[in-house]
PDB file of N, CA and C in Angstrom:
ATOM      1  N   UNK A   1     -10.203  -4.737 -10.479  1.00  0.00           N
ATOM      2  CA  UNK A   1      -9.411  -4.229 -11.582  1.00  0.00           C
ATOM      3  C   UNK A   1      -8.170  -3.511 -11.035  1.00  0.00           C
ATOM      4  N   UNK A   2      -7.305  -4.237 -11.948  1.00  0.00           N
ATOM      5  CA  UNK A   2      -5.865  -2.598 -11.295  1.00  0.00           C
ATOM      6  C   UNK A   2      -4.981  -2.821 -12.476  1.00  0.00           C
ATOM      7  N   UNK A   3      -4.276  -1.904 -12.245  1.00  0.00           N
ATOM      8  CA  UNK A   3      -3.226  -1.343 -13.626  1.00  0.00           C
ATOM      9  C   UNK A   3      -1.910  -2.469 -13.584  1.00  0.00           C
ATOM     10  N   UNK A   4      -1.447  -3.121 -14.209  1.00  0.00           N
ATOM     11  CA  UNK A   4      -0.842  -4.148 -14.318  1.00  0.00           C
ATOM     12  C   UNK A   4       0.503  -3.598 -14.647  1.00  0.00           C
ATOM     13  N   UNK A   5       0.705  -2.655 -15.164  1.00  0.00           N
ATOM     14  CA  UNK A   5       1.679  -1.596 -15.310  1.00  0.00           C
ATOM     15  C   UNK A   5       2.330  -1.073 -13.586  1.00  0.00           C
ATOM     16  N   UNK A   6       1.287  -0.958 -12.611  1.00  0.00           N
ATOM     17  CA  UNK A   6       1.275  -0.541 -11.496  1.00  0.00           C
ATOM     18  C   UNK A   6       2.086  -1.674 -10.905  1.00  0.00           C
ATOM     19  N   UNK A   7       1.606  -2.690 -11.379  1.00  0.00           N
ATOM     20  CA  UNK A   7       1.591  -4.211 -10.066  1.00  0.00           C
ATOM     21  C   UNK A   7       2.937  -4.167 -10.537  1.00  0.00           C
ATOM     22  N   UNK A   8       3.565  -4.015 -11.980  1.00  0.00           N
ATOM     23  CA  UNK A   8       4.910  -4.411 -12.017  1.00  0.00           C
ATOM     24  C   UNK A   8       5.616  -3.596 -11.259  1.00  0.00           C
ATOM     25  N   UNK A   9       5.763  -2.451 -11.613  1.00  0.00           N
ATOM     26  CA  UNK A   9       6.614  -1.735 -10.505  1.00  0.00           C
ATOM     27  C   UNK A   9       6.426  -1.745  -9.172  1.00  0.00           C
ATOM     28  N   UNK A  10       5.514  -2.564  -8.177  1.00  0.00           N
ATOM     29  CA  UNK A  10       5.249  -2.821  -6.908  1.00  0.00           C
ATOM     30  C   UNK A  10       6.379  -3.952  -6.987  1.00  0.00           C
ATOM     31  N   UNK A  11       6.322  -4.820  -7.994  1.00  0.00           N
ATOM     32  CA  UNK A  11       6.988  -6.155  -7.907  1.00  0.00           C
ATOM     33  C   UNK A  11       7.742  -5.735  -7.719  1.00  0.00           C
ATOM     34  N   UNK A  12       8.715  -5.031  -9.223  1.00  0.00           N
ATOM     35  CA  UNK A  12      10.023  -4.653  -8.883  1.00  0.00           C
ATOM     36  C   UNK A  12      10.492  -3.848  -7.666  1.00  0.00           C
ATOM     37  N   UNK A  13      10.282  -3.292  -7.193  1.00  0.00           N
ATOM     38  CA  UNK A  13      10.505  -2.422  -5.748  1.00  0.00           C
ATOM     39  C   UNK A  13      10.529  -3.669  -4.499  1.00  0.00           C
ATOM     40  N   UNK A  14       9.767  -4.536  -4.549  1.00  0.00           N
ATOM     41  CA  UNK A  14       9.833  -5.361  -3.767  1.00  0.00           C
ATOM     42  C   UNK A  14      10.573  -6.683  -3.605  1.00  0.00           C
ATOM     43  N   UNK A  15      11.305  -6.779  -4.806  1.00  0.00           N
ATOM     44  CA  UNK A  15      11.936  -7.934  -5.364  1.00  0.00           C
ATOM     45  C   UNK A  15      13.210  -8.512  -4.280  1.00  0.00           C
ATOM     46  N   UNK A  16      13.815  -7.595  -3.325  1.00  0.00           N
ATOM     47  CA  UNK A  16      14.444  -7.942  -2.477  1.00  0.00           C
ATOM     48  C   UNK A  16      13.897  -8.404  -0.969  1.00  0.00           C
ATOM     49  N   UNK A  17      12.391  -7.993  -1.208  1.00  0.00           N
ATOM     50  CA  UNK A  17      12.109  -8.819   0.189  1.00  0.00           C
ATOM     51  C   UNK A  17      11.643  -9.942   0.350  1.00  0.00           C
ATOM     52  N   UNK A  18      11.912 -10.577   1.180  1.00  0.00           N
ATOM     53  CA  UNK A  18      11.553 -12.120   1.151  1.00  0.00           C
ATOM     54  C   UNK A  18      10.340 -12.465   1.661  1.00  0.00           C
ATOM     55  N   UNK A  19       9.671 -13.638   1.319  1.00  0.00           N
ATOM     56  CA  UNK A  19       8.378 -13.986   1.777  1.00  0.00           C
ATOM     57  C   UNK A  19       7.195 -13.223   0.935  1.00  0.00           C
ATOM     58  N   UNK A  20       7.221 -12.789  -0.146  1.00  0.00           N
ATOM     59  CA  UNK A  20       6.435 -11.565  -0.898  1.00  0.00           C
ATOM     60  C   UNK A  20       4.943 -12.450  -1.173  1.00  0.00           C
ATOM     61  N   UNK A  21       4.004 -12.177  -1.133  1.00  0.00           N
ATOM     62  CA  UNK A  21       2.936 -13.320  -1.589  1.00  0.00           C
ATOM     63  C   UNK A  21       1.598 -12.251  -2.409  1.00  0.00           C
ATOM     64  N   UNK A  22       1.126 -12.298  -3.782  1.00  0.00           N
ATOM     65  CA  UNK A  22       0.284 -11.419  -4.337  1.00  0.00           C
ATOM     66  C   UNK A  22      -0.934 -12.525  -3.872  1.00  0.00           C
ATOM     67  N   UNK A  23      -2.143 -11.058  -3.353  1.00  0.00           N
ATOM     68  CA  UNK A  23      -3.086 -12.081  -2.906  1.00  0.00           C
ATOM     69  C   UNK A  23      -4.226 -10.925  -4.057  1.00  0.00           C
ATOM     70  N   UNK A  24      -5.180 -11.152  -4.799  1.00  0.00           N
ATOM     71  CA  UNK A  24      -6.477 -10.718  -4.587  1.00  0.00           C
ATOM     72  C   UNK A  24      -7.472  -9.821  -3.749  1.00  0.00           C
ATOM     73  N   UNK A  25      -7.104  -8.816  -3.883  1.00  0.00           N
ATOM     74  CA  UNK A  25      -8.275  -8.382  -2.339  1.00  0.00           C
ATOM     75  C   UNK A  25      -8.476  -7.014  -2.432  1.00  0.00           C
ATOM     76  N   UNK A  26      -9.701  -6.683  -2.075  1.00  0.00           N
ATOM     77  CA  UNK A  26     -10.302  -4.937  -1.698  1.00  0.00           C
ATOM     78  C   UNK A  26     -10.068  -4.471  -3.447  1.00  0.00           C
ATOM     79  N   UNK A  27     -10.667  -5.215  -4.424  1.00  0.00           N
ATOM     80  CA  UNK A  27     -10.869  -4.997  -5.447  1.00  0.00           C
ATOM     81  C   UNK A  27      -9.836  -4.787  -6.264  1.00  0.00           C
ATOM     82  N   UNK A  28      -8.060  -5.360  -6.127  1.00  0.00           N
ATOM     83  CA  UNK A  28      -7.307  -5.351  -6.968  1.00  0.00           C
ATOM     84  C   UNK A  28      -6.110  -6.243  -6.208  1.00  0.00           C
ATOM     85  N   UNK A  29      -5.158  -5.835  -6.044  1.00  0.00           N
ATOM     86  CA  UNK A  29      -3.736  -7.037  -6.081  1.00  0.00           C
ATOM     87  C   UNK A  29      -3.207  -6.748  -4.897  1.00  0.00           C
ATOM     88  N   UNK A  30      -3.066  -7.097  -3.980  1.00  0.00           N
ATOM     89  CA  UNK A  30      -2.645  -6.964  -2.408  1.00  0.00           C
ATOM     90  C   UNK A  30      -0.910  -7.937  -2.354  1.00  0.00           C
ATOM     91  N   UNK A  31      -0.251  -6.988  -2.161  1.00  0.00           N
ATOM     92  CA  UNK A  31       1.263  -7.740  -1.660  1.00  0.00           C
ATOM     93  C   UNK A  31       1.555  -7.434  -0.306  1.00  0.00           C
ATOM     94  N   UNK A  32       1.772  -9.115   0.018  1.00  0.00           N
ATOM     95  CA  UNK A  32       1.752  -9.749   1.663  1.00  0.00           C
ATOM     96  C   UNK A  32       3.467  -9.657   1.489  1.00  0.00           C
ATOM     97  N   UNK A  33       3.926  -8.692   2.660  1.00  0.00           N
ATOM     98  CA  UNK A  33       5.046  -9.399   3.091  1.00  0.00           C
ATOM     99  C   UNK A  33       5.420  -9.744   4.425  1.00  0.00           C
ATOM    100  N   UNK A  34       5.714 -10.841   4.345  1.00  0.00           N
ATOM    101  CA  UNK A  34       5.761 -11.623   6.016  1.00  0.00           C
ATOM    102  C   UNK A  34       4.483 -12.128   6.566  1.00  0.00           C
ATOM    103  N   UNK A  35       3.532 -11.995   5.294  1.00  0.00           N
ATOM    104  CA  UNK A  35       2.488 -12.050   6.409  1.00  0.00           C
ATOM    105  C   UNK A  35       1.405 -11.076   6.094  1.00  0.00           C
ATOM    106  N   UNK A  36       1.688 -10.112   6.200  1.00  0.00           N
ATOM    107  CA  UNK A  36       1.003  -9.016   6.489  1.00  0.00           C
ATOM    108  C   UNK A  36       0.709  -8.072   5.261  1.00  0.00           C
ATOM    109  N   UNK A  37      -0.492  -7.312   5.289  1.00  0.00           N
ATOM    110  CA  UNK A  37      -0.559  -6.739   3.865  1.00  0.00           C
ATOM    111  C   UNK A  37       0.813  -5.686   3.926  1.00  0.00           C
ATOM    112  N   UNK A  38       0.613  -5.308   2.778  1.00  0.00           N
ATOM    113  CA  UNK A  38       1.885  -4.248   2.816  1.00  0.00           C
ATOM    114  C   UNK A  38       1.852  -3.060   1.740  1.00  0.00           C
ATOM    115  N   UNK A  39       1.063  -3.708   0.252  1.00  0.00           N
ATOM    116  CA  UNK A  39       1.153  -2.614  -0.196  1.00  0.00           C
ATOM    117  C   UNK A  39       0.206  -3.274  -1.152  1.00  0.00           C
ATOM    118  N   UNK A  40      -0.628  -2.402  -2.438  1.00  0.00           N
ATOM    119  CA  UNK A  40      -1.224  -3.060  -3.140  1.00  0.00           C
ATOM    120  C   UNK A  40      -1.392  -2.005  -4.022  1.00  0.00           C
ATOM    121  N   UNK A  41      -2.345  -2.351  -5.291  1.00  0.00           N
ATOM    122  CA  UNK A  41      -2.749  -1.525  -6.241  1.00  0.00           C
ATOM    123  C   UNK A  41      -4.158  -2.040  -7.085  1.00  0.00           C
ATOM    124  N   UNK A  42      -5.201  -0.724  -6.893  1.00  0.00           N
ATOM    125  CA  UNK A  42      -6.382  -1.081  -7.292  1.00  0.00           C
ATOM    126  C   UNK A  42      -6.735   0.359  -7.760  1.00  0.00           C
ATOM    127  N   UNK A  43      -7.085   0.060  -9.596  1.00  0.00           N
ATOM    128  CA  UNK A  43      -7.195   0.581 -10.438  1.00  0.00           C
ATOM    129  C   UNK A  43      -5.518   1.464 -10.691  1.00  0.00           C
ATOM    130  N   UNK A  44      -5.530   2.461 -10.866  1.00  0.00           N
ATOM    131  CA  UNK A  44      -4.656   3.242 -10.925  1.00  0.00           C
ATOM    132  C   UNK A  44      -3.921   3.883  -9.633  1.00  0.00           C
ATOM    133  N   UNK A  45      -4.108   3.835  -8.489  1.00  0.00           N
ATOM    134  CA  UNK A  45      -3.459   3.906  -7.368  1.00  0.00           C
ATOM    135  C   UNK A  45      -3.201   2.822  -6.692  1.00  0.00           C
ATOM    136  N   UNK A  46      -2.244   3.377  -5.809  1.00  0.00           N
ATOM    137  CA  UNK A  46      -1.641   2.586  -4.492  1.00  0.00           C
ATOM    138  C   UNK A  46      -2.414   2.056  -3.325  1.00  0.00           C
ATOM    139  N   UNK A  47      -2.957   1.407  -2.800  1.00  0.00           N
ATOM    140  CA  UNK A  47      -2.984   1.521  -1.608  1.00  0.00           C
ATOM    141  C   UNK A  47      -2.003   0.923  -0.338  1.00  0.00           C
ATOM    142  N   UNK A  48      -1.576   1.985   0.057  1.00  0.00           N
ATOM    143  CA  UNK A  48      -0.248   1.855   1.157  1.00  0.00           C
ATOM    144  C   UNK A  48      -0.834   1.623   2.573  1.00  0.00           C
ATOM    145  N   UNK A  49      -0.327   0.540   3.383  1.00  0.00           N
ATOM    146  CA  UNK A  49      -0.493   0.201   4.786  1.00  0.00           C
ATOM    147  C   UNK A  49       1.104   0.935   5.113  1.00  0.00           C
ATOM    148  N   UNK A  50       0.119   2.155   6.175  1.00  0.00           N
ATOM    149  CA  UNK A  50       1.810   2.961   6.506  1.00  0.00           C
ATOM    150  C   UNK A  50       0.822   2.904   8.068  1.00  0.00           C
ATOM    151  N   UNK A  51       2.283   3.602   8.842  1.00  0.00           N
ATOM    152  CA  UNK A  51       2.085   4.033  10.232  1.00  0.00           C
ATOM    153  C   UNK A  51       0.190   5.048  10.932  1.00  0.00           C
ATOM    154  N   UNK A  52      -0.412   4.811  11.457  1.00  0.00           N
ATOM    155  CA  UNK A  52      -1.272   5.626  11.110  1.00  0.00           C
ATOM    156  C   UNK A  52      -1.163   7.155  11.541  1.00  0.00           C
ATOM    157  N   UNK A  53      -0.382   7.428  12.557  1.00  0.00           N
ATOM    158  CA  UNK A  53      -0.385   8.796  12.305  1.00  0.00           C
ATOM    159  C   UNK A  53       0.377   9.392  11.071  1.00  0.00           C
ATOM    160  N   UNK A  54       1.717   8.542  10.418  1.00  0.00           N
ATOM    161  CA  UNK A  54       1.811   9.152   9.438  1.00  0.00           C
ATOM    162  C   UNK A  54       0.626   9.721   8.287  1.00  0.00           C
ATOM    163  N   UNK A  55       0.088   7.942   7.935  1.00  0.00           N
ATOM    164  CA  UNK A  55      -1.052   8.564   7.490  1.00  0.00           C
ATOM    165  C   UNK A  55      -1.910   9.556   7.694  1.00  0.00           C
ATOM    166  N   UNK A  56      -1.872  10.250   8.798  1.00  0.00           N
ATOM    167  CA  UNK A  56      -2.944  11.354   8.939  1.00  0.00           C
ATOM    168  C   UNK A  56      -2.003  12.472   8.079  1.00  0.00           C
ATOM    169  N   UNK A  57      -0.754  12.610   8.168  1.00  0.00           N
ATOM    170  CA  UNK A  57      -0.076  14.137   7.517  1.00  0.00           C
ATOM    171  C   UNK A  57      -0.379  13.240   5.946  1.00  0.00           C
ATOM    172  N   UNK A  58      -0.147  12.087   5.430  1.00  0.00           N
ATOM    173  CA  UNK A  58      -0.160  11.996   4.356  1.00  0.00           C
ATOM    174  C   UNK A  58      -1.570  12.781   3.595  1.00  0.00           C
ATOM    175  N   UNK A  59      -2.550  12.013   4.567  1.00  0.00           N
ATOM    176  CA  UNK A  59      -4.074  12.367   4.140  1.00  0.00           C
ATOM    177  C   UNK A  59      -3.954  14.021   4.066  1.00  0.00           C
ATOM    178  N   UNK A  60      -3.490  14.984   4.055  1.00  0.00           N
ATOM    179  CA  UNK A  60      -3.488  16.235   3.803  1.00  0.00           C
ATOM    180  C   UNK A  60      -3.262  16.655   2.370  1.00  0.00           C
ATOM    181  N   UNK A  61      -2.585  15.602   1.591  1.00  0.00           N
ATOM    182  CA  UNK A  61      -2.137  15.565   0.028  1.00  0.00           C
ATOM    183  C   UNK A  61      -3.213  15.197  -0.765  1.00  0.00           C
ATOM    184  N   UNK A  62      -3.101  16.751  -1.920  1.00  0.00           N
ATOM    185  CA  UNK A  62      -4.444  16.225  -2.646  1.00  0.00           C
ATOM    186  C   UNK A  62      -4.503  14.927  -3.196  1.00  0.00           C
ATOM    187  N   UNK A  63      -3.350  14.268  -3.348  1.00  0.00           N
ATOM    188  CA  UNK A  63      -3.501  13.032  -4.149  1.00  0.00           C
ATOM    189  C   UNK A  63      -3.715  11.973  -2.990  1.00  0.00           C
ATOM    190  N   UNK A  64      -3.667  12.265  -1.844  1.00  0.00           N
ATOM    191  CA  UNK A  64      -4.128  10.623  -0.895  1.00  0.00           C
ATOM    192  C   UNK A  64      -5.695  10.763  -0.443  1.00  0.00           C
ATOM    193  N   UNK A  65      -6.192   9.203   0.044  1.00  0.00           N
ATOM    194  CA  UNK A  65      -7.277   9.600   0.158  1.00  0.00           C
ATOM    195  C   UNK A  65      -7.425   8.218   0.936  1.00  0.00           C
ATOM    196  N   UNK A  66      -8.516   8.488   1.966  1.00  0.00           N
ATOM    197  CA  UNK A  66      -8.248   7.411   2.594  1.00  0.00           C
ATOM    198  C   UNK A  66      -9.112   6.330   2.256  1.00  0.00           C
ATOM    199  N   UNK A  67      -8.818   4.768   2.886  1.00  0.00           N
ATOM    200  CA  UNK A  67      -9.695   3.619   2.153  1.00  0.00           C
ATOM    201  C   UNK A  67     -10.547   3.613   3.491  1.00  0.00           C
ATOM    202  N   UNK A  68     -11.624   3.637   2.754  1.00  0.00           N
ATOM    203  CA  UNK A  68     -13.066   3.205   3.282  1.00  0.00           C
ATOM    204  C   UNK A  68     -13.710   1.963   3.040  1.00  0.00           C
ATOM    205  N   UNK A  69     -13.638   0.485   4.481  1.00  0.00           N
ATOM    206  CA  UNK A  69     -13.781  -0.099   4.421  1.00  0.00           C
ATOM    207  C   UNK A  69     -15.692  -0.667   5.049  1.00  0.00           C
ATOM    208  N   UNK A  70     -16.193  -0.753   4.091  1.00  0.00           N
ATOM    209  CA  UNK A  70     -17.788  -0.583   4.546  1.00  0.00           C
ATOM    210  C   UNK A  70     -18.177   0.773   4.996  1.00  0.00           C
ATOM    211  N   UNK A  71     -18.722   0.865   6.381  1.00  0.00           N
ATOM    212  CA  UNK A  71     -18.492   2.533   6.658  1.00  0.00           C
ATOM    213  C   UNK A  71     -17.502   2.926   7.358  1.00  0.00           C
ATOM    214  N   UNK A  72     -16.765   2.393   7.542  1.00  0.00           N
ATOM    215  CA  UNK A  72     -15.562   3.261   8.578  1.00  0.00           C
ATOM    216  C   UNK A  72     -14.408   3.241   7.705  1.00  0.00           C
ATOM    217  N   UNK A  73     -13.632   4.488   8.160  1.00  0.00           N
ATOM    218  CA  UNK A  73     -12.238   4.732   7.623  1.00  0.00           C
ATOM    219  C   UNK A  73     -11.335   3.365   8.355  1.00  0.00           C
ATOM    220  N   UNK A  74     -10.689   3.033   7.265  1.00  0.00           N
ATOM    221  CA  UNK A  74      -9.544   1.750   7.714  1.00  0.00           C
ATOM    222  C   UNK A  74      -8.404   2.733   8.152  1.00  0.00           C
ATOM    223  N   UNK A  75      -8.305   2.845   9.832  1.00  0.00           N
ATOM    224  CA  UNK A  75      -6.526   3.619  10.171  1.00  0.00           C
ATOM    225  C   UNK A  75      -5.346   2.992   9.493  1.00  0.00           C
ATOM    226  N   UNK A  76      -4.710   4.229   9.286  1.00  0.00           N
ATOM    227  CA  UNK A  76      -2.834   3.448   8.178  1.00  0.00           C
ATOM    228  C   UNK A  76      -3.375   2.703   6.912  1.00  0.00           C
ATOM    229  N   UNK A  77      -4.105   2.769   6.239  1.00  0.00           N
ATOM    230  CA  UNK A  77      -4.501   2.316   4.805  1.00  0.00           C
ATOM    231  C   UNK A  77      -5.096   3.857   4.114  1.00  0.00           C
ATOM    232  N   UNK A  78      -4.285   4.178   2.977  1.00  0.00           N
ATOM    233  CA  UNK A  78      -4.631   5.122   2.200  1.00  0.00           C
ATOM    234  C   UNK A  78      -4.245   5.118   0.833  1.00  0.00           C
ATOM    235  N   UNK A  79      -5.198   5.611  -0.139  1.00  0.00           N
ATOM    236  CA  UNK A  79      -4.959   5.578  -1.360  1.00  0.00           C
ATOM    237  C   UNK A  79      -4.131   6.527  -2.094  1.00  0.00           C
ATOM    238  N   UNK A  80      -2.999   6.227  -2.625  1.00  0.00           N
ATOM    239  CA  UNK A  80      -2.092   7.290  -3.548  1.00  0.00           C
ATOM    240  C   UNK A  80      -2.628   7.253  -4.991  1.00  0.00           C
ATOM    241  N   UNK A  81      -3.072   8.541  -5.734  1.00  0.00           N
ATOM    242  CA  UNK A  81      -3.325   8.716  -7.188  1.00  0.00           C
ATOM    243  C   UNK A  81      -2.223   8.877  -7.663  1.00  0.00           C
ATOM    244  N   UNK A  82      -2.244   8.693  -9.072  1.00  0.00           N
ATOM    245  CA  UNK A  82      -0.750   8.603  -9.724  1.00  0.00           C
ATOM    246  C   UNK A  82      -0.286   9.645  -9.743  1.00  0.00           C
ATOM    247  N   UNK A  83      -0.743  10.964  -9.204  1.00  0.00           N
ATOM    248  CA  UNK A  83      -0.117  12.209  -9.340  1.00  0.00           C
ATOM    249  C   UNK A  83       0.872  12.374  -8.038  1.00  0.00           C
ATOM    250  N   UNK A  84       0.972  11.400  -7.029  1.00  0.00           N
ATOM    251  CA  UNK A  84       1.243  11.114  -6.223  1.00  0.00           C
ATOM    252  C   UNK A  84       2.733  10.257  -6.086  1.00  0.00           C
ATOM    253  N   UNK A  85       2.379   9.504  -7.103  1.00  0.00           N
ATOM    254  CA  UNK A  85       3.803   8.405  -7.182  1.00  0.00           C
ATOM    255  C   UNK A  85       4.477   8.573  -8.541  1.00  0.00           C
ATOM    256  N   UNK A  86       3.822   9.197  -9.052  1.00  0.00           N
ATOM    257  CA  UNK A  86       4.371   8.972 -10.778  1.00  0.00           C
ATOM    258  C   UNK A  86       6.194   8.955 -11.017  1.00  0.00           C
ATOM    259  N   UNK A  87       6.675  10.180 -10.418  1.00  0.00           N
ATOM    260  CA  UNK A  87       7.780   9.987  -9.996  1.00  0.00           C
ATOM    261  C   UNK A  87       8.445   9.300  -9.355  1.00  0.00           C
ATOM    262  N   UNK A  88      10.095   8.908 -10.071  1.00  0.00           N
ATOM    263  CA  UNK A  88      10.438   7.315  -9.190  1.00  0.00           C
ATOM    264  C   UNK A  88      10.907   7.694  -7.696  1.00  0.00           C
ATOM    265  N   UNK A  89      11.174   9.022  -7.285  1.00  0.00           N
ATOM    266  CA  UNK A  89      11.346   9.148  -5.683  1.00  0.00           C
ATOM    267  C   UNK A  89      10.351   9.163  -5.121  1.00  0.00           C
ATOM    268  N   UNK A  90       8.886   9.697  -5.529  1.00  0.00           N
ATOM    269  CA  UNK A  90       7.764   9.551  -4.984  1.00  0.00           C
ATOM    270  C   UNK A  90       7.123   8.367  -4.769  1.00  0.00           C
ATOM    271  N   UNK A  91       7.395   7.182  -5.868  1.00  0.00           N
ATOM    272  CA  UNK A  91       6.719   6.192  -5.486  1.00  0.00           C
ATOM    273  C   UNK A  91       8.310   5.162  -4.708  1.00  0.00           C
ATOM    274  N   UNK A  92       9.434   5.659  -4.508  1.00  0.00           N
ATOM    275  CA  UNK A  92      10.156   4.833  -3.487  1.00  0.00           C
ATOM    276  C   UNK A  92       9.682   5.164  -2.471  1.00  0.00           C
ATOM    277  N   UNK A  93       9.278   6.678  -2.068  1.00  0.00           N
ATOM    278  CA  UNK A  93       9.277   7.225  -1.123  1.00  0.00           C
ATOM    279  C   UNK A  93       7.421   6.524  -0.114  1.00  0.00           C
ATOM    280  N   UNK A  94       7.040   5.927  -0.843  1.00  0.00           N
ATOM    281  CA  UNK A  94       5.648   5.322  -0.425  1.00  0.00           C
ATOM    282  C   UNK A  94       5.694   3.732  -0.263  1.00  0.00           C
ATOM    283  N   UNK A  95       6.618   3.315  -1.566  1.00  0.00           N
ATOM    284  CA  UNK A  95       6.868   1.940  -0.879  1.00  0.00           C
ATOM    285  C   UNK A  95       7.897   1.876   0.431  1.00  0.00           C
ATOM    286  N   UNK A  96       8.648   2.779   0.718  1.00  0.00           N
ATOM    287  CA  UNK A  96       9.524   3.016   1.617  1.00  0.00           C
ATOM    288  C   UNK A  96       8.595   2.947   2.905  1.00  0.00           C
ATOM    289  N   UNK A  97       7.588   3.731   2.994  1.00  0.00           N
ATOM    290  CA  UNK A  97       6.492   4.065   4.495  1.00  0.00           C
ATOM    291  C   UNK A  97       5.814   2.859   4.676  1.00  0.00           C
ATOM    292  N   UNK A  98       5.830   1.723   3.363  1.00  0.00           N
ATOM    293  CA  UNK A  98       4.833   0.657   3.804  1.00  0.00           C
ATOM    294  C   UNK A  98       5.981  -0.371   4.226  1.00  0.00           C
ATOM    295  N   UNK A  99       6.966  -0.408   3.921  1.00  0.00           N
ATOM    296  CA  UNK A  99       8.096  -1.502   4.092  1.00  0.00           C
ATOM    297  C   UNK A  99       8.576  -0.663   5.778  1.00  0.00           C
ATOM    298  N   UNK A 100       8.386  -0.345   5.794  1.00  0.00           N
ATOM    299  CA  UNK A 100       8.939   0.612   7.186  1.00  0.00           C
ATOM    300  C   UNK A 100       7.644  -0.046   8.137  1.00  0.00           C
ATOM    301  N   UNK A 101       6.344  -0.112   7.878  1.00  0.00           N
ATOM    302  CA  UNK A 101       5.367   0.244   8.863  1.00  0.00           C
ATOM    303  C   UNK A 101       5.505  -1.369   9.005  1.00  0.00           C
ATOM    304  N   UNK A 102       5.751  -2.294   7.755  1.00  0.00           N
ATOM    305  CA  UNK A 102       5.554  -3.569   7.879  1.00  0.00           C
ATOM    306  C   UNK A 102       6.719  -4.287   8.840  1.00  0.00           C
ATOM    307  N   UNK A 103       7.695  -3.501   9.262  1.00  0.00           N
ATOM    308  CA  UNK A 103       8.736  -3.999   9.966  1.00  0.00           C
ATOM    309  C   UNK A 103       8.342  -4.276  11.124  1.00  0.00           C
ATOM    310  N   UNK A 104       7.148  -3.456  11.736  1.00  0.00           N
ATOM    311  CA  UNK A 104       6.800  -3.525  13.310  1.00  0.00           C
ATOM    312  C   UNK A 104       5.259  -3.623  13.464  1.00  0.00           C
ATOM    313  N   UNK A 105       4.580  -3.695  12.494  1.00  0.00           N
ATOM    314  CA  UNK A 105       3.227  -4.183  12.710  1.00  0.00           C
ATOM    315  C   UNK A 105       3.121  -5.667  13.523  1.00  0.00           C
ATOM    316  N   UNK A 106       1.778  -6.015  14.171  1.00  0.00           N
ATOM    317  CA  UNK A 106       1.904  -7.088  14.046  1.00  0.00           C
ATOM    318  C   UNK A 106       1.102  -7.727  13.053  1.00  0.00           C
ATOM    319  N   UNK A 107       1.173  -9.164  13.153  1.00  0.00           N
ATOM    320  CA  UNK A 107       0.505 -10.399  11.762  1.00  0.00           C
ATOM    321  C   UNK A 107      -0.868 -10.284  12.813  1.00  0.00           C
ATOM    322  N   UNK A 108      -1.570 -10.294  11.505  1.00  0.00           N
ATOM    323  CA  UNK A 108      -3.239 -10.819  12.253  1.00  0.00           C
ATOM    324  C   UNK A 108      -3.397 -12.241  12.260  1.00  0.00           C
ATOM    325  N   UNK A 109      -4.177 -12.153  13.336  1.00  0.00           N
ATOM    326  CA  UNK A 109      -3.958 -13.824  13.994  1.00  0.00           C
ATOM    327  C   UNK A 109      -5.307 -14.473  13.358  1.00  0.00           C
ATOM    328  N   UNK A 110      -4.277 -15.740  12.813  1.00  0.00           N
ATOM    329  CA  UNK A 110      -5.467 -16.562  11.671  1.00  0.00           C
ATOM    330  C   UNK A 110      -6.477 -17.257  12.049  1.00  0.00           C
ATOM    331  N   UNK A 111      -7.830 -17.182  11.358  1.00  0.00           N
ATOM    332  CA  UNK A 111      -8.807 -17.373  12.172  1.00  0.00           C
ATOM    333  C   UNK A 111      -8.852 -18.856  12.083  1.00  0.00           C
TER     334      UNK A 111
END
């Protein structure tokens, strides 16, 4: 499930990058760019692939929280609540850290 309201404004924010691909995944709408995840939204938050030490100062904000994939914490994947992005500098300011982290990640190699 995710907020479809959410996914649009992911779209729009992303509308200038090329290669954009919406996939299904980790229980709501995952946007691939280049390749690589980049940003998504499941239920009412974000989940942002940022740098991981950024992510660690992010994780200090009551509104982030990190994604827990089976039992382990996933490093540089964290969840933003809407108290978090609601505002339009706050949520540039998050698609900004995932379009940033996606510049120098690498692609996972296809199995």
């Amino acid at each position: 499930m995710y907020n479809e309201e959410l996914a649009n404004r992911i779209r729009e924010a992303l509308i200038d990058e090329k290669d954009v691909i919406e996939k299904k995944m980790f229980q709501g709408l995952s946007f691939m760019v280049d390749d690589k995840l980049c940003v998504g939204v499941r239920n009412d938050e974000i989940l942002c692939r940022i740098d991981p030490e950024k992510a660690e100062l992010e994780l200090e904000k009551i509104y982030c929280r990190p994604m827990i994939h089976g039992e382990r914490i996933a490093k540089g994947y964290i969840f933003v609540s809407e108290a978090g992005y609601q505002r339009s500098k706050d949520f540039q300011y998050y698609i900004d850290l995932c379009l940033d982290y996606n510049k120098i990640v690498q692609k996972s190699k296809k199995k």
